[in-house]
Protein backbone atom coordinates (compact mmCIF):
# COMPACT_ATOMS: atom_id res chain seq x y z
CA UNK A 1 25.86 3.49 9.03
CA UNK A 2 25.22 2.08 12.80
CA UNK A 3 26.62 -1.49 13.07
CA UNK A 4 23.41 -3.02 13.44
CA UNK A 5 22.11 -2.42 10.23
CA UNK A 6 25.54 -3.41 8.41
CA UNK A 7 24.78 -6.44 10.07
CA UNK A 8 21.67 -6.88 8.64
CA UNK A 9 22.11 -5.86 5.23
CA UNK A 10 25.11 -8.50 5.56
CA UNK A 11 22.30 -11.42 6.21
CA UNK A 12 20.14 -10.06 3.80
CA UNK A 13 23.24 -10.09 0.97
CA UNK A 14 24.31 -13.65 2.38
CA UNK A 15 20.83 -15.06 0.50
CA UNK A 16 21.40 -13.17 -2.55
CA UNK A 17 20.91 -15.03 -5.61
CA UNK A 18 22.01 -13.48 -8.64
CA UNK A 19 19.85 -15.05 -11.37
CA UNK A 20 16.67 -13.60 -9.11
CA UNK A 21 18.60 -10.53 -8.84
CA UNK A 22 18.70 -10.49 -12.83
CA UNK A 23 15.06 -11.05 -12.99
CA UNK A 24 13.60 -8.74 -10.56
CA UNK A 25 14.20 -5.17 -12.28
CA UNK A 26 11.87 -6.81 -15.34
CA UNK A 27 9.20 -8.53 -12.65
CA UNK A 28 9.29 -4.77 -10.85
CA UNK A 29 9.63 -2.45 -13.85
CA UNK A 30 12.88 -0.92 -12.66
CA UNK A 31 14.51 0.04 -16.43
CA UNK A 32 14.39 3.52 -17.34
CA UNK A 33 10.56 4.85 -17.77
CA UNK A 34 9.01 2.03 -15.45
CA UNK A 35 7.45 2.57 -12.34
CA UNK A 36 10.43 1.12 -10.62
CA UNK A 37 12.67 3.13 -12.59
CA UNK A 38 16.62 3.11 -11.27
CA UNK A 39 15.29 0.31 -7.86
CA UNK A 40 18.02 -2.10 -7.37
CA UNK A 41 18.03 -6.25 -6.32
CA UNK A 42 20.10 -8.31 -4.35
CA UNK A 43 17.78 -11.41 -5.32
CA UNK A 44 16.51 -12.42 -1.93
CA UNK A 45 13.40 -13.94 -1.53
CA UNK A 46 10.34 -12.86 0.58
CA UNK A 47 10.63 -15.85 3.32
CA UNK A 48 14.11 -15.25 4.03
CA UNK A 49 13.58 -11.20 4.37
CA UNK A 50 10.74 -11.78 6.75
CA UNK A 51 13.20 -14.45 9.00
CA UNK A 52 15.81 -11.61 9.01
CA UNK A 53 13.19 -8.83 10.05
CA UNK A 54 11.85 -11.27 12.94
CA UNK A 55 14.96 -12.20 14.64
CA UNK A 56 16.25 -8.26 14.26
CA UNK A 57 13.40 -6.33 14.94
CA UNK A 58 12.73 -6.19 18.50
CA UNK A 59 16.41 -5.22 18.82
CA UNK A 60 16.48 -2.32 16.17
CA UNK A 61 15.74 1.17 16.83
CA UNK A 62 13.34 3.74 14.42
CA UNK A 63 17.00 4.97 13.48
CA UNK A 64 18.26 1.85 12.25
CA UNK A 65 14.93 1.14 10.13
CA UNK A 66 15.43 4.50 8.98
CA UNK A 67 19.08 3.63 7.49
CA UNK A 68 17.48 0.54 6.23
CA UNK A 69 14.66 2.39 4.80
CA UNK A 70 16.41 4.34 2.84
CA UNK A 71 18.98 1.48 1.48
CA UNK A 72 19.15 1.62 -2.44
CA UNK A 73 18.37 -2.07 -2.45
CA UNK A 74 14.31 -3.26 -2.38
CA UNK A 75 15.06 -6.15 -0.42
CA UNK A 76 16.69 -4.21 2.28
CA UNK A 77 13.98 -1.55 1.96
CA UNK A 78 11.02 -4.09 2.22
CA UNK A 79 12.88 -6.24 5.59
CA UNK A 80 13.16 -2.62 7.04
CA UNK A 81 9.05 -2.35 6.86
CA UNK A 82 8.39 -5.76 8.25
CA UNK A 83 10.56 -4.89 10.94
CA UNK A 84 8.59 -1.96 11.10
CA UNK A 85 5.36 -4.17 10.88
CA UNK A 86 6.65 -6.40 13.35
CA UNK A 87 6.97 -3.74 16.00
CA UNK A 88 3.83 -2.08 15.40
CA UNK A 89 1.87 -5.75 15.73
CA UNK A 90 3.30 -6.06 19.58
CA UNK A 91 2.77 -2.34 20.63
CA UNK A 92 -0.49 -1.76 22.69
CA UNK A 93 -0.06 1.94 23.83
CA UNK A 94 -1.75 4.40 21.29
CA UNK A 95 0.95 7.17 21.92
CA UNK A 96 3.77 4.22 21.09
CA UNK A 97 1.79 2.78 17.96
CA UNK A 98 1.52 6.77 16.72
CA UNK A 99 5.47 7.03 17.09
CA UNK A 100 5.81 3.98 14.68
CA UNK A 101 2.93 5.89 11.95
CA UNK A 102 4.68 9.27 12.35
CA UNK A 103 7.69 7.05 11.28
CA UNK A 104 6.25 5.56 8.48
CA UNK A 105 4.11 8.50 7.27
CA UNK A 106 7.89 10.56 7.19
CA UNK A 107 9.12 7.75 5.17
CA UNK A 108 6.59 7.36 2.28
CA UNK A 109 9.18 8.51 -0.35
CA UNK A 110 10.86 4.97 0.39
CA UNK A 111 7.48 2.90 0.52
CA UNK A 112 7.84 2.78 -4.10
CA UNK A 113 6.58 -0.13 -5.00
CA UNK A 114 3.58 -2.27 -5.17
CA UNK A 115 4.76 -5.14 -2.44
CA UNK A 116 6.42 -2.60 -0.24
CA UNK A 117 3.33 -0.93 0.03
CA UNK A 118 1.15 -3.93 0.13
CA UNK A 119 3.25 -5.65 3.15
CA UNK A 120 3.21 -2.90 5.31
CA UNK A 121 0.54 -0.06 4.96
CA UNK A 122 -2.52 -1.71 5.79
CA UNK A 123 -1.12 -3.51 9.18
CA UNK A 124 0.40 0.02 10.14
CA UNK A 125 -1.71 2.94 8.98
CA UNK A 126 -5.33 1.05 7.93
CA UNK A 127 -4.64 -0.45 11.93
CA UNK A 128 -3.87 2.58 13.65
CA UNK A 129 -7.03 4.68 11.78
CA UNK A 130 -9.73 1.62 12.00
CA UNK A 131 -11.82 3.74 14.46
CA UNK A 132 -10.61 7.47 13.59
CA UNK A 133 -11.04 10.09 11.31
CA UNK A 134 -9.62 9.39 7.98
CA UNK A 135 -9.18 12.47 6.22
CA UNK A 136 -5.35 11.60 5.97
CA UNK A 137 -5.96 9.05 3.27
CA UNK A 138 -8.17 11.25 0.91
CA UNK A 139 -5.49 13.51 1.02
CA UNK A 140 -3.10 10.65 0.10
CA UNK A 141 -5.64 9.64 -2.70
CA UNK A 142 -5.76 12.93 -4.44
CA UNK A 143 -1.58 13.07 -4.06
CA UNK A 144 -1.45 12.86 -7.65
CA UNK A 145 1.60 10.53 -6.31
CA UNK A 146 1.26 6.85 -7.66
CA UNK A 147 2.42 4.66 -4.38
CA UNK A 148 0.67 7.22 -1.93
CA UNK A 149 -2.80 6.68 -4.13
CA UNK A 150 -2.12 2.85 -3.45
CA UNK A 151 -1.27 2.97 0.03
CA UNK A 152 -4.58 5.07 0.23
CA UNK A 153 -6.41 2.24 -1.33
CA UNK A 154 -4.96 -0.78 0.13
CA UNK A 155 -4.71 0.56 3.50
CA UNK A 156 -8.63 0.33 3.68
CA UNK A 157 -8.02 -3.65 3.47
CA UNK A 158 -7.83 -3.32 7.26
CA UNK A 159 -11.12 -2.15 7.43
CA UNK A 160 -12.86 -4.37 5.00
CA UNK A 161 -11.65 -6.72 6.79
CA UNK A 162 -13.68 -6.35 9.95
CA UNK A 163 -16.86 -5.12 7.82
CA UNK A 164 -15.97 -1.53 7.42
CA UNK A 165 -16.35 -0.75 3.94
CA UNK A 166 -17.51 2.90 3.65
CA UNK A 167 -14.25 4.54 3.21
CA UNK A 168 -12.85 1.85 1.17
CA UNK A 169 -15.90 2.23 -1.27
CA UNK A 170 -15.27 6.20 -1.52
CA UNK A 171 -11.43 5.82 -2.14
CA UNK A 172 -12.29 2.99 -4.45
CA UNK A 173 -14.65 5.97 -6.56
CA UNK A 174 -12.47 8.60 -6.39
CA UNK A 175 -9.44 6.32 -7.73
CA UNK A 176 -11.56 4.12 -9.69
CA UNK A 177 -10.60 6.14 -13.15
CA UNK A 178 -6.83 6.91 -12.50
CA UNK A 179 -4.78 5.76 -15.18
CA UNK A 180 -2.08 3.36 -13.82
CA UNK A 181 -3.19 -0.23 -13.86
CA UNK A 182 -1.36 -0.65 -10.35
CA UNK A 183 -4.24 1.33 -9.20
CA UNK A 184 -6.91 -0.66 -11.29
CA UNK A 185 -5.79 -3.45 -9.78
CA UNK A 186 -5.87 -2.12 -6.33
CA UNK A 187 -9.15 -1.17 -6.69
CA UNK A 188 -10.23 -4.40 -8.17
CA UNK A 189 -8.43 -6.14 -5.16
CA UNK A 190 -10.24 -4.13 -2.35
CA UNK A 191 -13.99 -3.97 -3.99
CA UNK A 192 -13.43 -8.16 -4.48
CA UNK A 193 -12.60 -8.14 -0.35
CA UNK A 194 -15.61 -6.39 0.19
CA UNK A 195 -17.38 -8.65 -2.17
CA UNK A 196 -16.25 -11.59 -0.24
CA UNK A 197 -17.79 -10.15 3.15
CA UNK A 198 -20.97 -8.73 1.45
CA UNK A 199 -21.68 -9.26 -2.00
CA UNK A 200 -24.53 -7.24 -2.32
CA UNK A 201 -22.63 -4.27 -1.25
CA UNK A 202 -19.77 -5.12 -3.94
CA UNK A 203 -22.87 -5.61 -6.46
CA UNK A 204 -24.24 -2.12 -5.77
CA UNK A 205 -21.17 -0.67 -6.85
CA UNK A 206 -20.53 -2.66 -10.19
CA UNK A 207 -23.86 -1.44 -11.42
CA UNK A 208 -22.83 1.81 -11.45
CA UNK A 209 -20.01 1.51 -12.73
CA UNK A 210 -19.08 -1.56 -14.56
CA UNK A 211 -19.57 -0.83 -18.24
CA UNK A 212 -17.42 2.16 -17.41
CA UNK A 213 -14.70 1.45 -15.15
CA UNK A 214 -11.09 0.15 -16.60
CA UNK A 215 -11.39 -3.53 -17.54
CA UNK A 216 -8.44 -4.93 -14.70
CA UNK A 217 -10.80 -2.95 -12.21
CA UNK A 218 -13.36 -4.98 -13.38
CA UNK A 219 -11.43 -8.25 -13.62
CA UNK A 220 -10.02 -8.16 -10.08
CA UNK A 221 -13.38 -7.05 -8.40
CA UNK A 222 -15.29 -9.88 -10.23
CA UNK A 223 -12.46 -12.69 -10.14
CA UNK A 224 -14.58 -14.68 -7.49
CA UNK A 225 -17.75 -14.35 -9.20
CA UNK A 226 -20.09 -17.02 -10.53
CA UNK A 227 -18.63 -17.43 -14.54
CA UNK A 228 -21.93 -16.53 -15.87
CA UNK A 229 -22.78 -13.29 -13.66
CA UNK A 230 -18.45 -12.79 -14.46
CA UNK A 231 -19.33 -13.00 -18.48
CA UNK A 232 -22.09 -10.64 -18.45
CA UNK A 233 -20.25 -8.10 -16.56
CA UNK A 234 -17.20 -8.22 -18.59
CA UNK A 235 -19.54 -7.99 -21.51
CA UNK A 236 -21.85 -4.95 -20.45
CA UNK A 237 -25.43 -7.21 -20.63
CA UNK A 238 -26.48 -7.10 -16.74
């Protein structure tokens, strides 16, 4: 291992704390059979990863993230994609910015779990693809692989968020009847975000689909809604 990112997974186990440590593989579902299964804690928390990854990352090459990518430890995993992030947000050149998704896109296997997906592929992939073809993440959505379905999903975020909401509304419907609630909820999540830009939009989905679609879908897209209009939706009587 280079000594760069001993270094850093040195700061990183400086912050430990090991009742967080204890409660993590519950919060994350890392015991045998959970979507985490076999993921391991240090018990750092999210402010202190990001103040590693900022002082570190303009310093560290791809193949230190790489090494730090690939660490058995979330916490080391997840300060290895803000770094990542962090890099990405200063790089203007296309050519440079499609280096640092040809990275990330080689590392999915180590992107397995719901925050280190939700920190990192949005500002990275949904960035890079805002104004190209997106084929890449229908192919992601019909993986069949939980945390690629949900980068699929929540990478769209970056779109919604500057009033692009086609693709996010046909990812949405193709994943809208999977059967993990992480993807319910990511679903939910990104059909509420469109809501909040354009209701009516939002609405035209939900009426074809609420008194079908799984009820945390449901939940998260309507969580902003008026509490009557939220009560008749939840209830089937629009």
């Amino acid at each position: 291992m280079s000594q760069l990112a001993e270094q850093i997974i040195a700061a990183l186990s400086d912050k430990a704390n090991p009742i967080k440590a204890a409660f993590l593989p519950k919060f994350f579902k890392s015991m045998p059979g959970g979507y985490g299964e076999g993921d391991q804690f240090l018990g750092v928390v999210v402010p202190e990863q990001r103040k590693v990854a900022k002082a570190v990352f303009e310093e560290s090459s791809l193949p230190v993230i790489s090494e730090l990518v690939k660490n058995p430890y979330h916490e080391v995993r997840l300060t290895a994609l803000y770094m990542l992030v962090y890099k990405f947000q200063k790089l203007k050149d296309e050519s440079e910015q499609q280096k640092l998704v040809d990275f990330y896109l080689a590392h999915l296997d180590y992107v397995n779990n719901w925050d280190l997906v939700d920190s990192s592929c949005h500002r990275i992939l949904g960035h890079f693809y805002l104004d190209k073809e997106k084929s890449i993440f229908y192919g992601l959505a019909d993986s069949g692989h939980l945390w690629k379905q949900r980068i699929a999903m929540i990478s769209s975020l970056y779109w919604i968020k500057r009033g692009y909401f086609d693709d996010g509304l046909v990812l949405a419907e193709k994943l809208l009847y999977h059967e993990h609630d992480l993807i319910h909820k990511a679903v939910g999540w990104m059909l509420r975000e469109i809501g909040n830009r354009d209701f009516e939009v939002e609405m035209e989905f939900l009426k074809k689909h609420y008194t079908t679609m799984p009820r945390t879908a449901l939940r998260y897209a309507i969580e902003k809604f008026h509490p009557e209009l939220r009560q008749q939706l939840l209830k089937g009587e629009l």
